[in-house]
Every structure is written in structure tokens, then in C-alpha cells.
PDB file of N, CA and C in Angstrom:
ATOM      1  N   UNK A   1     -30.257  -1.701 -46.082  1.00  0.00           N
ATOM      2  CA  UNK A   1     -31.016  -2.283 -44.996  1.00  0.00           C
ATOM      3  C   UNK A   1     -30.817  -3.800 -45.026  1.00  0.00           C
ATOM      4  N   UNK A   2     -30.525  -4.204 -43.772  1.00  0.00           N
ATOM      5  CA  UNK A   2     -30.421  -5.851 -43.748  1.00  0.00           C
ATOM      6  C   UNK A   2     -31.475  -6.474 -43.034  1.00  0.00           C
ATOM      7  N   UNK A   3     -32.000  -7.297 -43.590  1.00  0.00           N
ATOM      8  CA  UNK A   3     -33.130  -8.250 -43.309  1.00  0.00           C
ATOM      9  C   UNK A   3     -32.679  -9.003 -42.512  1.00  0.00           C
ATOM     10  N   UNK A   4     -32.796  -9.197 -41.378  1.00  0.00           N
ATOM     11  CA  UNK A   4     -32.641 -10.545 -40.256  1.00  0.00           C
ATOM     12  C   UNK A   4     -33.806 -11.099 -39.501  1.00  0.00           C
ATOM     13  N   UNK A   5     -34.207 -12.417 -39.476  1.00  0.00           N
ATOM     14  CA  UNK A   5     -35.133 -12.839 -38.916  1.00  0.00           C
ATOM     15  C   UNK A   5     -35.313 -13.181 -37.597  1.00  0.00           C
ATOM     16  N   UNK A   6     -35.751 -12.821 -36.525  1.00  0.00           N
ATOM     17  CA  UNK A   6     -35.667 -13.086 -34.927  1.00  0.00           C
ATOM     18  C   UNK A   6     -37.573 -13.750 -34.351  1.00  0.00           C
ATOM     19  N   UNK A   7     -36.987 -14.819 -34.003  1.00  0.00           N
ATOM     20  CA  UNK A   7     -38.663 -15.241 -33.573  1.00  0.00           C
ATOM     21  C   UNK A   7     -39.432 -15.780 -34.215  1.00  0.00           C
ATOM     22  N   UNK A   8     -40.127 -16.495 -33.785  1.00  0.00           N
ATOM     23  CA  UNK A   8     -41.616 -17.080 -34.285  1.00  0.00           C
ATOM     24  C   UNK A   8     -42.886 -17.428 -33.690  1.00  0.00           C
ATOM     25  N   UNK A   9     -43.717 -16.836 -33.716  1.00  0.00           N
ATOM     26  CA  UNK A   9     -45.037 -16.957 -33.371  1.00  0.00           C
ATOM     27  C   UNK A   9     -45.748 -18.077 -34.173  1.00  0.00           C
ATOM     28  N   UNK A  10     -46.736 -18.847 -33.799  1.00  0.00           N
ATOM     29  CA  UNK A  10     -47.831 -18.980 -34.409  1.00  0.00           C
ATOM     30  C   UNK A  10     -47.757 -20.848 -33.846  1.00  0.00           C
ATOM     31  N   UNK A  11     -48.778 -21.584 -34.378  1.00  0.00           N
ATOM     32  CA  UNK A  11     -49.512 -22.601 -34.310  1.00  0.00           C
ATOM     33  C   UNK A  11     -48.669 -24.089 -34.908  1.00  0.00           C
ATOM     34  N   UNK A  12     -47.829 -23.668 -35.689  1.00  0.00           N
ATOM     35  CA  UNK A  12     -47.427 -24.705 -36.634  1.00  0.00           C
ATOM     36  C   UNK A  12     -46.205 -25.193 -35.943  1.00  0.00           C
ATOM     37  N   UNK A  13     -45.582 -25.135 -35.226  1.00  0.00           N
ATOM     38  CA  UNK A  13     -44.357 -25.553 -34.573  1.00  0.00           C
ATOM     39  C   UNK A  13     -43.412 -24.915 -35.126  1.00  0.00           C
ATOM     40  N   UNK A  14     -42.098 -24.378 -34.484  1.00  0.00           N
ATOM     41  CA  UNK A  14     -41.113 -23.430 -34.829  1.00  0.00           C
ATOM     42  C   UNK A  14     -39.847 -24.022 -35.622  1.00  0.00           C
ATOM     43  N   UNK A  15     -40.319 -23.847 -37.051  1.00  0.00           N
ATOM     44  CA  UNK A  15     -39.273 -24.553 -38.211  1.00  0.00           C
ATOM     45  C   UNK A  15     -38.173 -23.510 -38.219  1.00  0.00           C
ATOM     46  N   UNK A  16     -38.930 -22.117 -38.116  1.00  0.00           N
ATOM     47  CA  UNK A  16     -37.342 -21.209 -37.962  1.00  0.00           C
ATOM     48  C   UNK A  16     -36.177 -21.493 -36.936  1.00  0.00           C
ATOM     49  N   UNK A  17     -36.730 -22.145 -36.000  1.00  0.00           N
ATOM     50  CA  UNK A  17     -35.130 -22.531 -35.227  1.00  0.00           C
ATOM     51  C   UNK A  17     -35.837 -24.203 -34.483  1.00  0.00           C
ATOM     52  N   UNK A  18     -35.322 -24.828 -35.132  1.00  0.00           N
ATOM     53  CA  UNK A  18     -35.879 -26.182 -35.051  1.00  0.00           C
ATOM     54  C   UNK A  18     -34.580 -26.612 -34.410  1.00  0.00           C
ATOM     55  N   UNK A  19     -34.537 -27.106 -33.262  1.00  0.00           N
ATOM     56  CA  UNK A  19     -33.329 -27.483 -32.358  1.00  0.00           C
ATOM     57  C   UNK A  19     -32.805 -28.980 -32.873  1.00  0.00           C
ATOM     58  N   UNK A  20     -33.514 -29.908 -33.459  1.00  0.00           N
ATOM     59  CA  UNK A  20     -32.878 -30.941 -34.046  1.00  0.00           C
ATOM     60  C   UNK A  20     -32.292 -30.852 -35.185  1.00  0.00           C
ATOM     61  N   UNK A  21     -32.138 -29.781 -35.530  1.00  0.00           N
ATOM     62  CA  UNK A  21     -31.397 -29.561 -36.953  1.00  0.00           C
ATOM     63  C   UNK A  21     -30.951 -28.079 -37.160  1.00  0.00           C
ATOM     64  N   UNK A  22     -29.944 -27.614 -36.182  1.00  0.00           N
ATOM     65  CA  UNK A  22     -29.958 -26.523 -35.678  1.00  0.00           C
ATOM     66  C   UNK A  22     -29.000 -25.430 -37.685  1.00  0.00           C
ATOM     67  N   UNK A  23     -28.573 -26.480 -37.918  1.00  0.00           N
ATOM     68  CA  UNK A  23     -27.668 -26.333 -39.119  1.00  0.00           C
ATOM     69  C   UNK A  23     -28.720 -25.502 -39.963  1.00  0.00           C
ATOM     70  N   UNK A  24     -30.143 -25.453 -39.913  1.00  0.00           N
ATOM     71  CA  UNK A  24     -31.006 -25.049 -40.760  1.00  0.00           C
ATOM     72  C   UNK A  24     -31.548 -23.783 -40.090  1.00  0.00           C
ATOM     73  N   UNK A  25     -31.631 -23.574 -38.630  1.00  0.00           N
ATOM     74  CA  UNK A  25     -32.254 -22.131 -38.260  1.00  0.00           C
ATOM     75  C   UNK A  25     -31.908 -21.377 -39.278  1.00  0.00           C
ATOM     76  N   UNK A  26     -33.133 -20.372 -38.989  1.00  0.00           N
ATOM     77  CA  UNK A  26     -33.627 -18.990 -39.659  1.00  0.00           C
ATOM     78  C   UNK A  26     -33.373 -18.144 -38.762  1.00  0.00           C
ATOM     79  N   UNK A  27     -33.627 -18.310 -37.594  1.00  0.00           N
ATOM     80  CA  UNK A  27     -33.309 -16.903 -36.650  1.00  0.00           C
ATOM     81  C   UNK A  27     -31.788 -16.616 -36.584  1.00  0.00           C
ATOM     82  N   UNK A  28     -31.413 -15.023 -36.506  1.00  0.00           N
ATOM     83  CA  UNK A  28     -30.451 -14.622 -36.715  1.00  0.00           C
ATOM     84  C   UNK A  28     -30.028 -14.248 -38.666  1.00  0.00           C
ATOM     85  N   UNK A  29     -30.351 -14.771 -39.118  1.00  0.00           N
ATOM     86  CA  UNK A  29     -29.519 -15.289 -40.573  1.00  0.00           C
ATOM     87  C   UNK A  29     -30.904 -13.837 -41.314  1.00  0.00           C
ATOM     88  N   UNK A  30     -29.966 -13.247 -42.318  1.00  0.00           N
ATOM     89  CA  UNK A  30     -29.733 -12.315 -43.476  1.00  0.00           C
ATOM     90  C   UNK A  30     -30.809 -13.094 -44.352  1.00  0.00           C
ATOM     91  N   UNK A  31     -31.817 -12.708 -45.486  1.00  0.00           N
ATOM     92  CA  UNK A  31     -32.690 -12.746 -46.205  1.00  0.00           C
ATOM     93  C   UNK A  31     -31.830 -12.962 -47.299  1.00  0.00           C
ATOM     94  N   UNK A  32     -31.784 -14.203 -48.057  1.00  0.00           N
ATOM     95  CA  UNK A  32     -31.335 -14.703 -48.995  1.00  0.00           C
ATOM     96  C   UNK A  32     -32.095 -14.859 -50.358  1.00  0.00           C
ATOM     97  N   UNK A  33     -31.614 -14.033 -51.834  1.00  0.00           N
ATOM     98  CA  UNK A  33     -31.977 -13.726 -53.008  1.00  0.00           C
ATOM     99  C   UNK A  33     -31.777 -14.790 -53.934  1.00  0.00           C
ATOM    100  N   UNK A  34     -31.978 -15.248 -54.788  1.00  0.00           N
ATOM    101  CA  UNK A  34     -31.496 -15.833 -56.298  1.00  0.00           C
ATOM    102  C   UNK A  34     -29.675 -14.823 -56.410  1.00  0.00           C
ATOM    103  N   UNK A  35     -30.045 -13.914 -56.330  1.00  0.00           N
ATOM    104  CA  UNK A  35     -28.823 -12.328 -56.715  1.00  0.00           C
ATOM    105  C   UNK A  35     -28.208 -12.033 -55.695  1.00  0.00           C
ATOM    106  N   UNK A  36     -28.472 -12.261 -54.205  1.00  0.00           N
ATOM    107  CA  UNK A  36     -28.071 -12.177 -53.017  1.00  0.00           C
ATOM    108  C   UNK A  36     -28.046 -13.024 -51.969  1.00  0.00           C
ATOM    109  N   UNK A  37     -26.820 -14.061 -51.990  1.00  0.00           N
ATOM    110  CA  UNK A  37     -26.668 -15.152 -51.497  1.00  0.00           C
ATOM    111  C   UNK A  37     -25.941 -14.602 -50.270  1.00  0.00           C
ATOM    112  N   UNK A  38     -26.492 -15.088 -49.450  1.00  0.00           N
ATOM    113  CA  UNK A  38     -26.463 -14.994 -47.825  1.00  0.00           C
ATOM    114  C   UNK A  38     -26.332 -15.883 -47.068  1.00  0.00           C
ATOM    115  N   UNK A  39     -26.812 -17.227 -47.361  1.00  0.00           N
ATOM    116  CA  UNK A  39     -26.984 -18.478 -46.732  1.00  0.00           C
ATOM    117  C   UNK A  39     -25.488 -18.882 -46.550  1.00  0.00           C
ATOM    118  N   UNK A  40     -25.800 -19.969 -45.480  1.00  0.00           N
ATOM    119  CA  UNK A  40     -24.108 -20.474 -44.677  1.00  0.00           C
ATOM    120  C   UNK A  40     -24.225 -21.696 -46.023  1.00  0.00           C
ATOM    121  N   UNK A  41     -24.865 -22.092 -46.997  1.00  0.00           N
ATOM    122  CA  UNK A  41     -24.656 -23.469 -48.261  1.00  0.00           C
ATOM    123  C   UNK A  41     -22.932 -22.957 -49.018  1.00  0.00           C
ATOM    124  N   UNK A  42     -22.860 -24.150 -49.552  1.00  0.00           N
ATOM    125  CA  UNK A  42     -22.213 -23.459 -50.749  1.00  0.00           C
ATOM    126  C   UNK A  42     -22.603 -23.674 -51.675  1.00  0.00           C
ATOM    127  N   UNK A  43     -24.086 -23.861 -51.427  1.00  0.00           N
ATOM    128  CA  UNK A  43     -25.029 -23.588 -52.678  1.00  0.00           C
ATOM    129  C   UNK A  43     -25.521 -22.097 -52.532  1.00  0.00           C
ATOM    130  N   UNK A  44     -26.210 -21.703 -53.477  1.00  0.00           N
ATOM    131  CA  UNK A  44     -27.452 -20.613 -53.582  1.00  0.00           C
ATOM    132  C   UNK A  44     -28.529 -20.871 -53.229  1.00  0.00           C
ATOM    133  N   UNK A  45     -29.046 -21.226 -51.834  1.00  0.00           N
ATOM    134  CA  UNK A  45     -30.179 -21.985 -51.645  1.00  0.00           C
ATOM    135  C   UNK A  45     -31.963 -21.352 -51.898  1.00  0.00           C
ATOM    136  N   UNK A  46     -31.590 -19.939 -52.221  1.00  0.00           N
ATOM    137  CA  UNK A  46     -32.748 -19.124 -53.050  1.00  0.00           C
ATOM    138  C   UNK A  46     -32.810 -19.685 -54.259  1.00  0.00           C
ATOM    139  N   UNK A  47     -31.535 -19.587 -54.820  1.00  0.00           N
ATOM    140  CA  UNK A  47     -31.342 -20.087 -56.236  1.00  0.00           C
ATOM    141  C   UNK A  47     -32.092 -21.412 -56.472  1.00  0.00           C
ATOM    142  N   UNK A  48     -31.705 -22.768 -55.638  1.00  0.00           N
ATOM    143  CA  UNK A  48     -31.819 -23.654 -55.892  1.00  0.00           C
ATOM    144  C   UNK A  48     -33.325 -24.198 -55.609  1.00  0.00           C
ATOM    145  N   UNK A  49     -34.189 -23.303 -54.300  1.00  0.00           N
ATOM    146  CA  UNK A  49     -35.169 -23.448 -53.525  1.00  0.00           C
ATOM    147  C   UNK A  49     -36.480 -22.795 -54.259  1.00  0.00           C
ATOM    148  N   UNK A  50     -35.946 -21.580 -55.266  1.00  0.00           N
ATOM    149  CA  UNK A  50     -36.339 -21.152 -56.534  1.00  0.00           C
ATOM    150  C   UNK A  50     -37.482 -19.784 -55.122  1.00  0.00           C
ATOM    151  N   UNK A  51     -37.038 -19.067 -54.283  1.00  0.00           N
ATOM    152  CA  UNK A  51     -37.219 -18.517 -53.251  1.00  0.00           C
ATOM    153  C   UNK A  51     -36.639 -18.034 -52.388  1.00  0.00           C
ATOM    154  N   UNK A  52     -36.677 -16.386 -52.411  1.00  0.00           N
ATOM    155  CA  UNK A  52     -35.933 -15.886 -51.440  1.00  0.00           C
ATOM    156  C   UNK A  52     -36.560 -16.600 -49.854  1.00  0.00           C
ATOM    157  N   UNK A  53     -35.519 -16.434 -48.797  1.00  0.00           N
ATOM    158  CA  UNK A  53     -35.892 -16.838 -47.458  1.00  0.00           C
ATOM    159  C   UNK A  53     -34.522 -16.776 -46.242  1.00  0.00           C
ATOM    160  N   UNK A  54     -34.815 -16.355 -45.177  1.00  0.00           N
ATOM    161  CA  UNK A  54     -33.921 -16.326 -44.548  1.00  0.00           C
ATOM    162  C   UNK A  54     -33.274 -17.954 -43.723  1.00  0.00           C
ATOM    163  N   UNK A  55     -32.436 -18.420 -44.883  1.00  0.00           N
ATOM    164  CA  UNK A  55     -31.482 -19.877 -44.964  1.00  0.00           C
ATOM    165  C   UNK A  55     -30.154 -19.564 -44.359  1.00  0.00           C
ATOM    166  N   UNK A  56     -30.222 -20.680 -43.287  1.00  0.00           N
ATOM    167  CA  UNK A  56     -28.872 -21.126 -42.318  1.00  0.00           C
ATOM    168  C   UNK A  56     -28.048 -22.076 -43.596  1.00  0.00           C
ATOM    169  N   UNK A  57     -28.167 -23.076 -43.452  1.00  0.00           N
ATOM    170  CA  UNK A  57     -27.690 -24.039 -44.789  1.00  0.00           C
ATOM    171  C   UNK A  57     -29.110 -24.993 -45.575  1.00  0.00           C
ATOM    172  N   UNK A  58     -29.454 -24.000 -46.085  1.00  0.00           N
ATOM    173  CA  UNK A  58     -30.543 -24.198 -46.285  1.00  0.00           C
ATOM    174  C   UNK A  58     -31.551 -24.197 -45.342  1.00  0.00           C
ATOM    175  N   UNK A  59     -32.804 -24.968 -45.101  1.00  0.00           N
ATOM    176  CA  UNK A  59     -33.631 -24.543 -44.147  1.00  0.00           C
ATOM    177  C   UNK A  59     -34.700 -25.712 -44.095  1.00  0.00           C
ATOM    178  N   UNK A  60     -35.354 -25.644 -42.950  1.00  0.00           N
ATOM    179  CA  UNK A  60     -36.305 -26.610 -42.652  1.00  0.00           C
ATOM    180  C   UNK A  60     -37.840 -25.698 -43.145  1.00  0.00           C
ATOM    181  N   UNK A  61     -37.721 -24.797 -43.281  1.00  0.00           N
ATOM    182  CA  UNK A  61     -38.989 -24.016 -43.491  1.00  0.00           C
ATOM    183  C   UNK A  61     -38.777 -23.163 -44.874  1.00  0.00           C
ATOM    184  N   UNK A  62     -39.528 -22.929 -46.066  1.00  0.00           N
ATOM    185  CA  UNK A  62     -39.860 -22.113 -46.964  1.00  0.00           C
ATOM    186  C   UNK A  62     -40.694 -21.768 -47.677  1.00  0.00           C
ATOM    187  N   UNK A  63     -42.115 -20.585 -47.057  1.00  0.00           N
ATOM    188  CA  UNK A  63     -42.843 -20.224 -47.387  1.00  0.00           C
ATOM    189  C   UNK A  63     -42.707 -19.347 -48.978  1.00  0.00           C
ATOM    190  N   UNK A  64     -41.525 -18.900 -49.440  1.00  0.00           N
ATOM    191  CA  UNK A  64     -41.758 -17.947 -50.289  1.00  0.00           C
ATOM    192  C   UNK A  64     -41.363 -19.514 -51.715  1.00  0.00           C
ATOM    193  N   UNK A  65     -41.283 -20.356 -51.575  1.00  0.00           N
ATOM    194  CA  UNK A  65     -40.874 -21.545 -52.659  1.00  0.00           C
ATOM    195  C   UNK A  65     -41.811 -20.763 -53.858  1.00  0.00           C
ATOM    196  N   UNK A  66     -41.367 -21.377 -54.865  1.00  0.00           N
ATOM    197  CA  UNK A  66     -42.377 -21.073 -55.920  1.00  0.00           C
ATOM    198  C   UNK A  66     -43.173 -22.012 -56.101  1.00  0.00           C
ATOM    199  N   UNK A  67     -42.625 -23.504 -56.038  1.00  0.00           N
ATOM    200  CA  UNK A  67     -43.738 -24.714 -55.650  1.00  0.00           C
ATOM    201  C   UNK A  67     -43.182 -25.167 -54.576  1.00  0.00           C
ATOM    202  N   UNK A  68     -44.235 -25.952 -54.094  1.00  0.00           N
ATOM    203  CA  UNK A  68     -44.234 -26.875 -52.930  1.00  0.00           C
ATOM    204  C   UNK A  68     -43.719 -26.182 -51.913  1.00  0.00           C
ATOM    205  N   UNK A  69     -43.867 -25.324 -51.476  1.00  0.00           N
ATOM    206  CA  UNK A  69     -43.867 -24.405 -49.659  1.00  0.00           C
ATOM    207  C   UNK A  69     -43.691 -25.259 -48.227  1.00  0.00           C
ATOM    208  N   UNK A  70     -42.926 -25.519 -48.211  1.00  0.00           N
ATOM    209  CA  UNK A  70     -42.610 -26.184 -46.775  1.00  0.00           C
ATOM    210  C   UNK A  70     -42.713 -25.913 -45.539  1.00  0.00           C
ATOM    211  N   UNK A  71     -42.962 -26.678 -44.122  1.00  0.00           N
ATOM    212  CA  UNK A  71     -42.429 -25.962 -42.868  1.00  0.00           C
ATOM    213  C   UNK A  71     -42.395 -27.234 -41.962  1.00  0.00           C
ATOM    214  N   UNK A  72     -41.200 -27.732 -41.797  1.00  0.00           N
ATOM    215  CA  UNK A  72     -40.982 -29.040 -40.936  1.00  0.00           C
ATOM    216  C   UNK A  72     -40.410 -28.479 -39.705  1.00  0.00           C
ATOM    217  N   UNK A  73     -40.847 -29.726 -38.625  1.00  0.00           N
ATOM    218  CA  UNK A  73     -40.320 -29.518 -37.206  1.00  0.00           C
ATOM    219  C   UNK A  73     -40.106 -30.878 -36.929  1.00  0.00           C
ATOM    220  N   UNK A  74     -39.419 -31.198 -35.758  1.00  0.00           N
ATOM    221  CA  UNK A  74     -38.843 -32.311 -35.243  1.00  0.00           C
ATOM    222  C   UNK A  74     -40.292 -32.826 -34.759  1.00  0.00           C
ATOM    223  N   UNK A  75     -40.701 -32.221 -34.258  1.00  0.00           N
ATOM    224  CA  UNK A  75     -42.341 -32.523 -33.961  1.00  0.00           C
ATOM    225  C   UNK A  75     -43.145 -32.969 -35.293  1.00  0.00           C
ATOM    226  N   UNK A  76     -43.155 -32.647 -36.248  1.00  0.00           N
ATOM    227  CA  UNK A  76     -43.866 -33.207 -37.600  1.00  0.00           C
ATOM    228  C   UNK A  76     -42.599 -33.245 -38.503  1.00  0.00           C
ATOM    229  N   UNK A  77     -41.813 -34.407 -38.737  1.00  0.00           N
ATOM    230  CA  UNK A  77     -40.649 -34.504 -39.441  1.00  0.00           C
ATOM    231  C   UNK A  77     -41.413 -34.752 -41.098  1.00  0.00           C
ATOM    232  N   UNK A  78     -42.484 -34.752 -40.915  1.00  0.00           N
ATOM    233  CA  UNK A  78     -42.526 -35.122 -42.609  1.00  0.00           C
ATOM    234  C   UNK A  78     -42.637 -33.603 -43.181  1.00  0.00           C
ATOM    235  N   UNK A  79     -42.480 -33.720 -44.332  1.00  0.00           N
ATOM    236  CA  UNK A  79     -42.469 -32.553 -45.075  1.00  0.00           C
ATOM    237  C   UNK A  79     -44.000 -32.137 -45.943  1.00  0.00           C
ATOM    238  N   UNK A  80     -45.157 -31.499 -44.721  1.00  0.00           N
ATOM    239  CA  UNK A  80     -46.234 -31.085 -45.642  1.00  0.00           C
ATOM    240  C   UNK A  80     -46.247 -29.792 -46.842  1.00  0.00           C
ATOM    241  N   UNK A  81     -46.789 -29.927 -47.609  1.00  0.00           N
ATOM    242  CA  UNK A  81     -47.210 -28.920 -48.593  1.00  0.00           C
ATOM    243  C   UNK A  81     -47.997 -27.512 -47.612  1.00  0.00           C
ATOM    244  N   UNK A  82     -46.914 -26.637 -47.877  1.00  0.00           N
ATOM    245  CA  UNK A  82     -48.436 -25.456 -46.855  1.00  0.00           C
ATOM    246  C   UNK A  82     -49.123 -24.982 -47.707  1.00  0.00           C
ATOM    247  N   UNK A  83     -50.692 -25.299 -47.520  1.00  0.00           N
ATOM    248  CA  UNK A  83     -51.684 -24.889 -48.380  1.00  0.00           C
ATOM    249  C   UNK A  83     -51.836 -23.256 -48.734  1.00  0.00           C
ATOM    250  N   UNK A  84     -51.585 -22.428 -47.370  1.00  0.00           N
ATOM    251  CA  UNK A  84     -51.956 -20.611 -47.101  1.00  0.00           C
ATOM    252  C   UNK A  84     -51.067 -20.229 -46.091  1.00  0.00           C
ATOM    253  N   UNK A  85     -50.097 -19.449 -45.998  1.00  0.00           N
ATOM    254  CA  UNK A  85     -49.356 -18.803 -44.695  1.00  0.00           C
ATOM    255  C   UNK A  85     -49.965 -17.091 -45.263  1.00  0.00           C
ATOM    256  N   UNK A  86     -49.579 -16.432 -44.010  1.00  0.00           N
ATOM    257  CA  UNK A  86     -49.644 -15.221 -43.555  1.00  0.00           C
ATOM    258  C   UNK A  86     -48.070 -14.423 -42.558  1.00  0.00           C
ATOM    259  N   UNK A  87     -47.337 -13.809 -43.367  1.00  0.00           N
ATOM    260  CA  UNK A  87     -46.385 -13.451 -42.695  1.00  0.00           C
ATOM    261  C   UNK A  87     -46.553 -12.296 -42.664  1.00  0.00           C
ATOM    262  N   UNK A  88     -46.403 -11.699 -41.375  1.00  0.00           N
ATOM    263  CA  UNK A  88     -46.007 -10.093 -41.156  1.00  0.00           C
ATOM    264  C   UNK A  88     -44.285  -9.895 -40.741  1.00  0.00           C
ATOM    265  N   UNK A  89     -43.772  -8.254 -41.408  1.00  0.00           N
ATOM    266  CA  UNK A  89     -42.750  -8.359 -41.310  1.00  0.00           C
ATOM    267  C   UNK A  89     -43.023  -6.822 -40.384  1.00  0.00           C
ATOM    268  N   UNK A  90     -42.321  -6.820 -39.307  1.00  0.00           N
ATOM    269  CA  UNK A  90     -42.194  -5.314 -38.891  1.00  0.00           C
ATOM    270  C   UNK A  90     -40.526  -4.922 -38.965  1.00  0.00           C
ATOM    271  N   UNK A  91     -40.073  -3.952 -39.371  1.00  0.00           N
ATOM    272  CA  UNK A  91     -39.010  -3.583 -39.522  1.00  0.00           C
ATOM    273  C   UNK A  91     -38.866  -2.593 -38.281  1.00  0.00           C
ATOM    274  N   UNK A  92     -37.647  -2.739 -37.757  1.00  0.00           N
ATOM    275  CA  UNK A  92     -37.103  -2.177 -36.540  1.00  0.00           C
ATOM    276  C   UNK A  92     -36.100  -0.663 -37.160  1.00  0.00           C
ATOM    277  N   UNK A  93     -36.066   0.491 -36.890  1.00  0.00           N
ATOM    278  CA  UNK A  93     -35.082   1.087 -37.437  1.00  0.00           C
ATOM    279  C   UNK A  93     -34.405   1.616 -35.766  1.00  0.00           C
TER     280      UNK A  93
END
């Protein structure tokens, strides 16, 4: 089964496909492991991000970090700490 991410809902501004830094979208792009490198880097950016996440070359957004959880937009370019997210995943078969 392949994990691909399409869309974003919610309140915080859309870091998964952030048009000023298009090099970083999430939509479209494969769920990237420490063990299963997927990302367009020629890094391991799970590896390095210490968090799986679905990474273009790396990413403007990463909720699963082990510290410091990110989610930037061209609209809020600084990089806050996210205190609590809530992701639902529905799988399509």
C-alpha cells in the first residue's frame, strides 16, 4: 500500500502545498521512513527530520518530528513550534 498525501483542510494555512516554495509540497508525494526514503532530497529527510512525513525535498510542514514540530506558510514565514495537531488519515482503496 502506498501512502500519498492529497489536500488540506484546516485553520493554520496550507504548509502541505505552500506555493512560495513549491520544492517542499506534500501533496502528491509517497510517506517517507527513516528505512523508506521517498523524498525528492538526496538526503533522508525522515532520517534527518528524525520523522516519518510525506517530503517533496524536504518540507515546510512536520507534524510527526520527534522535537520541535513545524508548519510554515508564506503567510507566517517564521517557523512556530506546534504545540497539539490532530491528523486524520482516510485511506481510499
Amino acid at each position: 500500500m502506498t501512502l500519498i498525501v492529497a489536500g488540506y483542510s484546516g485553520d493554520a494555512g496550507d504548509a502541505m502545498a505552500d506555493a512560495a516554495e513549491p520544492q517542499w509540497n506534500s501533496n502528491g508525494k509517497v510517506f517517507s521512513t527513516r528505512f523508506t526514503d521517498n523524498d525528492q532530497s538526496a538526503d533522508n529527510c525522515a532520517q534527518t527530520n528524525q520523522g516519518g512525513w510525506w517530503y517533496g525535498d524536504c518540507s515546510s510542514s512536520q507534524l510527526n518530528k520527534k522535537t520541535d514540530s513545524f508548519w510554515t506558510t508564506a503567510a507566517q514565514p517564521t517557523t512556530p513550534d506546534v504545540q497539539a495537531s490532530h491528523m486524520l488519515i482516510r485511506i481510499n482503496y
